[in-house]
Protein backbone atom coordinates (compact mmCIF):
# COMPACT_ATOMS: atom_id res chain seq x y z
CA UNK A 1 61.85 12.17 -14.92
CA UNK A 2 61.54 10.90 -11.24
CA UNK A 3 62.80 11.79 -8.16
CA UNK A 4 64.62 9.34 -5.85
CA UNK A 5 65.80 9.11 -2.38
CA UNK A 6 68.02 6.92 -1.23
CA UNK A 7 69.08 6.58 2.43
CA UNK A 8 72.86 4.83 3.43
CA UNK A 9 74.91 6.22 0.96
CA UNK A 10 77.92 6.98 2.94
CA UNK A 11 81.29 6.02 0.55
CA UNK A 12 81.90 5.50 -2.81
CA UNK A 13 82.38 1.02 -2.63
CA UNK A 14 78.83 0.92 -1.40
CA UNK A 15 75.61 -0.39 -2.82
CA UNK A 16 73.99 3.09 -2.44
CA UNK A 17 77.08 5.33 -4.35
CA UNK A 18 76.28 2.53 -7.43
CA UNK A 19 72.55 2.90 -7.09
CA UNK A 20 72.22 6.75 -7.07
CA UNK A 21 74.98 6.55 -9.89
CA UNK A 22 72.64 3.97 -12.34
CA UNK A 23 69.64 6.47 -11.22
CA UNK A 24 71.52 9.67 -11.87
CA UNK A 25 72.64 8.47 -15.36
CA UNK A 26 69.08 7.39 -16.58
CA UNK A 27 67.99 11.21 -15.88
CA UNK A 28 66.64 10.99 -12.67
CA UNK A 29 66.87 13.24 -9.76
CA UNK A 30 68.70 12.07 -6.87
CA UNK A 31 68.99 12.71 -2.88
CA UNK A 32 70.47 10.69 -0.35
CA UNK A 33 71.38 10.29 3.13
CA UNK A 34 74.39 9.97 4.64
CA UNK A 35 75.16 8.77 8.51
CA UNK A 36 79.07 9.45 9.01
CA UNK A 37 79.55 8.71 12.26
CA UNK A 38 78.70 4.68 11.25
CA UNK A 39 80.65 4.66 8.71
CA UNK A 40 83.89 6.15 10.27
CA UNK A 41 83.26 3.66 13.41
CA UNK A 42 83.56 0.49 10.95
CA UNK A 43 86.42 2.14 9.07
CA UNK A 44 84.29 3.21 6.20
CA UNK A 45 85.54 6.82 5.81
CA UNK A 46 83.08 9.12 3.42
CA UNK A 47 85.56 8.87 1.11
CA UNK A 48 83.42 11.29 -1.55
CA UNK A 49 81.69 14.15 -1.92
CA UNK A 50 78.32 12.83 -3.38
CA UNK A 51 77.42 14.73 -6.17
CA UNK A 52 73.74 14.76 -5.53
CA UNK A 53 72.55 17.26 -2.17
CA UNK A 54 72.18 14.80 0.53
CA UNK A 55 71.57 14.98 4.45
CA UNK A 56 73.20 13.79 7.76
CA UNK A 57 70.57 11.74 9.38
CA UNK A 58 70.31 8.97 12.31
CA UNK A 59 67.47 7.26 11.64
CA UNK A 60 66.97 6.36 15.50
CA UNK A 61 66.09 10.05 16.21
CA UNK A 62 62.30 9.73 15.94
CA UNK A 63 61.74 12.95 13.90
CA UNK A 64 64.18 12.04 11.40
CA UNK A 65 62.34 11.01 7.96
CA UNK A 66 59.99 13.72 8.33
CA UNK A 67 63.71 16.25 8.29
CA UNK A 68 65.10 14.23 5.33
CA UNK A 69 61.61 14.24 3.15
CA UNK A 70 61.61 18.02 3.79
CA UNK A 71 65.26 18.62 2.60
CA UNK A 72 64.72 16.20 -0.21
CA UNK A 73 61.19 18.21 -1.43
CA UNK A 74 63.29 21.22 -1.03
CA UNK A 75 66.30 20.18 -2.97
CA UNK A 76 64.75 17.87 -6.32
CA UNK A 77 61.11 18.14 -5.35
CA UNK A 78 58.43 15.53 -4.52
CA UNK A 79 59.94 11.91 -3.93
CA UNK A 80 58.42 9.05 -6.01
CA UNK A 81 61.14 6.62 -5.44
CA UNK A 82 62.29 5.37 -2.28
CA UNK A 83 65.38 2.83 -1.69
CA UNK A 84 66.32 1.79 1.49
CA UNK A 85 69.94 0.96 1.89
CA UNK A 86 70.61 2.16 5.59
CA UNK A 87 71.46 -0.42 8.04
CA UNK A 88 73.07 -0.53 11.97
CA UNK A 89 75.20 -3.24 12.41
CA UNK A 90 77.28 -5.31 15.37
CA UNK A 91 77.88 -8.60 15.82
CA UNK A 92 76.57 -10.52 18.60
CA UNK A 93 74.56 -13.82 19.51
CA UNK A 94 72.32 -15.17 22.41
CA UNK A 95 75.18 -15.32 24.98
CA UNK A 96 76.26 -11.38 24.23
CA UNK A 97 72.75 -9.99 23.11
CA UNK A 98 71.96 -6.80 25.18
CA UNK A 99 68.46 -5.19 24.72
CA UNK A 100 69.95 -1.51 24.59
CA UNK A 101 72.00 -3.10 21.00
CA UNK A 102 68.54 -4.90 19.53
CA UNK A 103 66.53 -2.14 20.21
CA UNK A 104 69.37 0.15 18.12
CA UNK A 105 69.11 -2.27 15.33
CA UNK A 106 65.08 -2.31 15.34
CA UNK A 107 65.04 1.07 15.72
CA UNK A 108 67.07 1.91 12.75
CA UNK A 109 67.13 -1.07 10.47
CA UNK A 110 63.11 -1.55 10.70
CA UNK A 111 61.10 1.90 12.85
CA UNK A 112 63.32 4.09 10.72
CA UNK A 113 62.21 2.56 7.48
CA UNK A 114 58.35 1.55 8.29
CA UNK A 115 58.43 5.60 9.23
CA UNK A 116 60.29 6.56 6.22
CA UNK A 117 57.73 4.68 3.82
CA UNK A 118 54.69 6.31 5.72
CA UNK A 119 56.36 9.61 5.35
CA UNK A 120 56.69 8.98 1.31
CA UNK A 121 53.36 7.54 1.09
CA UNK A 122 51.37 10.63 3.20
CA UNK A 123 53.75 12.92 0.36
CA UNK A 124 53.03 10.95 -2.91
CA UNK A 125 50.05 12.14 -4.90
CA UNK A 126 50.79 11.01 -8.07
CA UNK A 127 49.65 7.60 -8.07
CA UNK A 128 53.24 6.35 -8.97
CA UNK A 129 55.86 5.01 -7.02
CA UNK A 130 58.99 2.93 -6.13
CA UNK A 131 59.45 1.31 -2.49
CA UNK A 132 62.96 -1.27 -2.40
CA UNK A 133 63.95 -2.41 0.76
CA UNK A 134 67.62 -4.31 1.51
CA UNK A 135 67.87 -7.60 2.93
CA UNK A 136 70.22 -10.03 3.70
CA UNK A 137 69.46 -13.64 3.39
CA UNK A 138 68.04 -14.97 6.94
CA UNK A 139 65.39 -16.86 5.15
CA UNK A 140 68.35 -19.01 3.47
CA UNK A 141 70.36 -19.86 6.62
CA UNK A 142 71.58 -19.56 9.72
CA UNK A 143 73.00 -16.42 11.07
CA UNK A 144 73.72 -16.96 14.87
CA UNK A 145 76.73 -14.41 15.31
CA UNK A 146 74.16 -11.67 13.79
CA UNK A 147 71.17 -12.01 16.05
CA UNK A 148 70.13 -8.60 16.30
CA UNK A 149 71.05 -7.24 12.76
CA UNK A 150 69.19 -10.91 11.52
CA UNK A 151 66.07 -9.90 13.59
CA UNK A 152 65.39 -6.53 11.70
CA UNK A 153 66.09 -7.95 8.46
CA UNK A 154 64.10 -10.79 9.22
CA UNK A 155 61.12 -8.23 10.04
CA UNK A 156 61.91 -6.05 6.84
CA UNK A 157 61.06 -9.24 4.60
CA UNK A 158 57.77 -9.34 6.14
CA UNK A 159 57.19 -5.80 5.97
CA UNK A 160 58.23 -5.37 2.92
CA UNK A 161 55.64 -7.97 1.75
CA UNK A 162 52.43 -6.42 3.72
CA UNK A 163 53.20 -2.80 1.94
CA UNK A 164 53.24 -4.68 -1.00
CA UNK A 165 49.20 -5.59 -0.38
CA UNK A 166 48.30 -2.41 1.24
CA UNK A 167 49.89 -0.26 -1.28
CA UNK A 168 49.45 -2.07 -4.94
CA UNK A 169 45.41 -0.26 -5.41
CA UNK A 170 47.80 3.46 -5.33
CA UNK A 171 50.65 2.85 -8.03
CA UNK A 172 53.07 2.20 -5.80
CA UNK A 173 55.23 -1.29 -5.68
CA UNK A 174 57.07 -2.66 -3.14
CA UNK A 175 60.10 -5.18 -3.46
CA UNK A 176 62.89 -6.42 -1.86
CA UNK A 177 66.28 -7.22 -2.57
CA UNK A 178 69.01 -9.56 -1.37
CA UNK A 179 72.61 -8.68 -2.89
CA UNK A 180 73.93 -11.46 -0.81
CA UNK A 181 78.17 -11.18 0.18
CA UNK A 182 79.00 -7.83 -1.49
CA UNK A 183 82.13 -6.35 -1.72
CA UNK A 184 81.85 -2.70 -0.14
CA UNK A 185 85.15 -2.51 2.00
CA UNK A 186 84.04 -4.77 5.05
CA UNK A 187 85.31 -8.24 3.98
CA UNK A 188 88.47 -9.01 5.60
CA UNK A 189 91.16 -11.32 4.02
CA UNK A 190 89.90 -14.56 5.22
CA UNK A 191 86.38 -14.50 4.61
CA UNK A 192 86.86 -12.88 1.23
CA UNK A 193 88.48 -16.42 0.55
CA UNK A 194 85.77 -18.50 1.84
CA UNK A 195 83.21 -16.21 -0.09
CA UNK A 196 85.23 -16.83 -3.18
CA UNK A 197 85.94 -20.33 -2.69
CA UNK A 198 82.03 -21.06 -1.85
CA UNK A 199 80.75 -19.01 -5.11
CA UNK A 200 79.64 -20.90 -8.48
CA UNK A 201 80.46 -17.65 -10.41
CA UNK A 202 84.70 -17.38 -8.46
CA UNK A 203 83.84 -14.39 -6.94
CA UNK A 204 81.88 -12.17 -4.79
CA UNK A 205 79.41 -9.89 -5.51
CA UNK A 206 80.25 -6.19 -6.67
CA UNK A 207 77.89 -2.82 -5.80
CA UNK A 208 77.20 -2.25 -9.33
CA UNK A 209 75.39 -6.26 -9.43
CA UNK A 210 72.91 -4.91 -7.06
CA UNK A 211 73.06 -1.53 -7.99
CA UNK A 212 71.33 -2.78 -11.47
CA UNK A 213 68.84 -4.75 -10.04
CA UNK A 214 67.82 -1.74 -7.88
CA UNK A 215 67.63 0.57 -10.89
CA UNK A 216 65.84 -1.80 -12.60
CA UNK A 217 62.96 -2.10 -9.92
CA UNK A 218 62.93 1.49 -9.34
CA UNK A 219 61.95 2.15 -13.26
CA UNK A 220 58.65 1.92 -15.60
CA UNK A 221 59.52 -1.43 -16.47
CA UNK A 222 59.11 -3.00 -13.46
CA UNK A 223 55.61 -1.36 -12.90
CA UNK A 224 54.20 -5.33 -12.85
CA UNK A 225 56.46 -6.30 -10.19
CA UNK A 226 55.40 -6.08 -6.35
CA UNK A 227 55.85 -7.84 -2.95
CA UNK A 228 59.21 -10.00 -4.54
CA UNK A 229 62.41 -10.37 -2.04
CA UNK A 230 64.69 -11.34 -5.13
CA UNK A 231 68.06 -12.30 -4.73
CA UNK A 232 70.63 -11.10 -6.48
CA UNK A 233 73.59 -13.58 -5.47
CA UNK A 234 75.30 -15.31 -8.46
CA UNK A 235 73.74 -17.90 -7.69
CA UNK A 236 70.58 -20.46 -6.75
C-alpha cells in the first residue's frame, strides 16, 4: 500500500476528487489539500466533505508544504506519492498584466510546487516514489488572454523534466500531464460549444479521463516511465 498526497482538491467535478477516488479504491492511502477561499471566488463551492483527512493550505504562504507534509505524516504516514493539481488562476494579457498577479501565479502554480517536491524528497527514504505535475498545453498554442497562468505552466513543463534527471538514480519518477479542456464546472455555455464542436471524439474531456491517467502514473506499473508531459486530450 502507498501513501498519496494530492494538493487542489477542492469540489467533487474536479480532476483531484476523481484522482484521490481511483487512488482510494486501489487501496491506497489518501490526503489532500484543499484552498476554499479559490474555489468559492470562481464559484466553485466545496461542495463535499472529502472523505480522506485533508488540510486548508495557500500555497503562497512560504511555510506551507512543510505544514501540509506534517499533517499528512501525521494522518496516513510517510508520503510516497505526490500529485500536483493546485493551480491560481485570472485572466489577463500584456496590456492588463500587473506584477503583484504574476508573481501570485509563480508563487503558487510553480514556488509552491518546486517546494512541495523538495519537501517529499528530504521525507522519502524508501527509494520509491511518484512525482505528477498538471499542465495545460502552452507548448501546443497560443494562450495570450492567460499570460500569467501560461508562464507558470510553461515553467512547470521544464521543471517537471529536470526532476525527472536529478531524481531517476533514487526510485522516484517524475511526469507530467496535460488533461487538456476538462469539464470541472468552469466552462460557460459558449465555449463548452466551441470545445465540443472543435473535438474529434464530440465532446470534452471528463475528470475521471485524467483521473486514470494519473492513477496510472502514480502505480508500480509505470515504474519505467519518467520525465513524459503526456497529454491526455482525445486527441493528436
Amino acid at each position: 500500500m502507498h501513501r498519496a498526497l494530492i494538493t487542489g482538491v477542492g469540489h467533487q467535478e474536479g480532476i483531484g476528487f476523481a484522482t484521490a477516488s481511483l487512488i482510494a479504491a486501489r487501496g491506497d492511502s489518501v490526503f489532500v489539500t484543499r484552498w476554499g477561499l479559490f474555489d468559492l471566488g470562481r464559484g466553485h463551492s466545496q461542495n463535499v466533505e472529502v472523505p480522506w483527512p485533508s488540510i486548508e493550505a495557500d500555497l503562497e504562504e512560504p511555510g506551507s508544504p512543510g505544514t501540509i507534509f506534517d499533517a499528512a505524516e501525521s494522518a496516513i504516514g510517510k508520503i510516497d506519492i505526490l500529485i500536483l493539481n493546485h493551480a491560481y488562476f485570472e485572466e489577463d494579457d500584456l496590456s492588463t498584466v500587473k506584477p503583484e498577479v504574476l508573481d501570485r501565479h509563480l508563487s503558487i502554480n510553480v514556488t509552491g510546487s518546486v517546494m512541495l517536491c523538495q519537501e517529499f524528497v528530504k521525507r522519502n527514504h524508501t527509494g520509491w516514489g511518484r512525482i505528477v505535475f498538471m499542465t495545460s498545453g502552452q507548448s501546443l498554442h497560443p494562450m495570450p488572454q492567460t499570460l500569467s497562468y501560461t508562464a507558470s505552466k510553461g515553467a512547470i513543463e521544464a521543471i517537471s523534466l529536470a526532476l525527472a534527471g536529478g531524481l531517476a538514480a533514487s526510485g522516484i519518477t517524475v511526469n507530467a500531464v496535460d488533461p487538456g479542456g476538462t469539464d470541472t464546472g468552469w466552462i460557460p455555455p459558449d465555449m463548452m460549444d466551441r470545445f465540443v464542436a472543435e473535438s474529434p471524439r464530440g465532446r470534452v474531456g471528463l475528470p475521471m479521463d485524467a483521473a486514470r491517467l494519473l492513477a496510472f502514473l502514480t502505480s508500480e506499473e509505470a515504474d519505467w516511465i519518467t520525465g513524459q508531459l503526456m497529454r491526455s486530450r482525445g486527441s493528436a
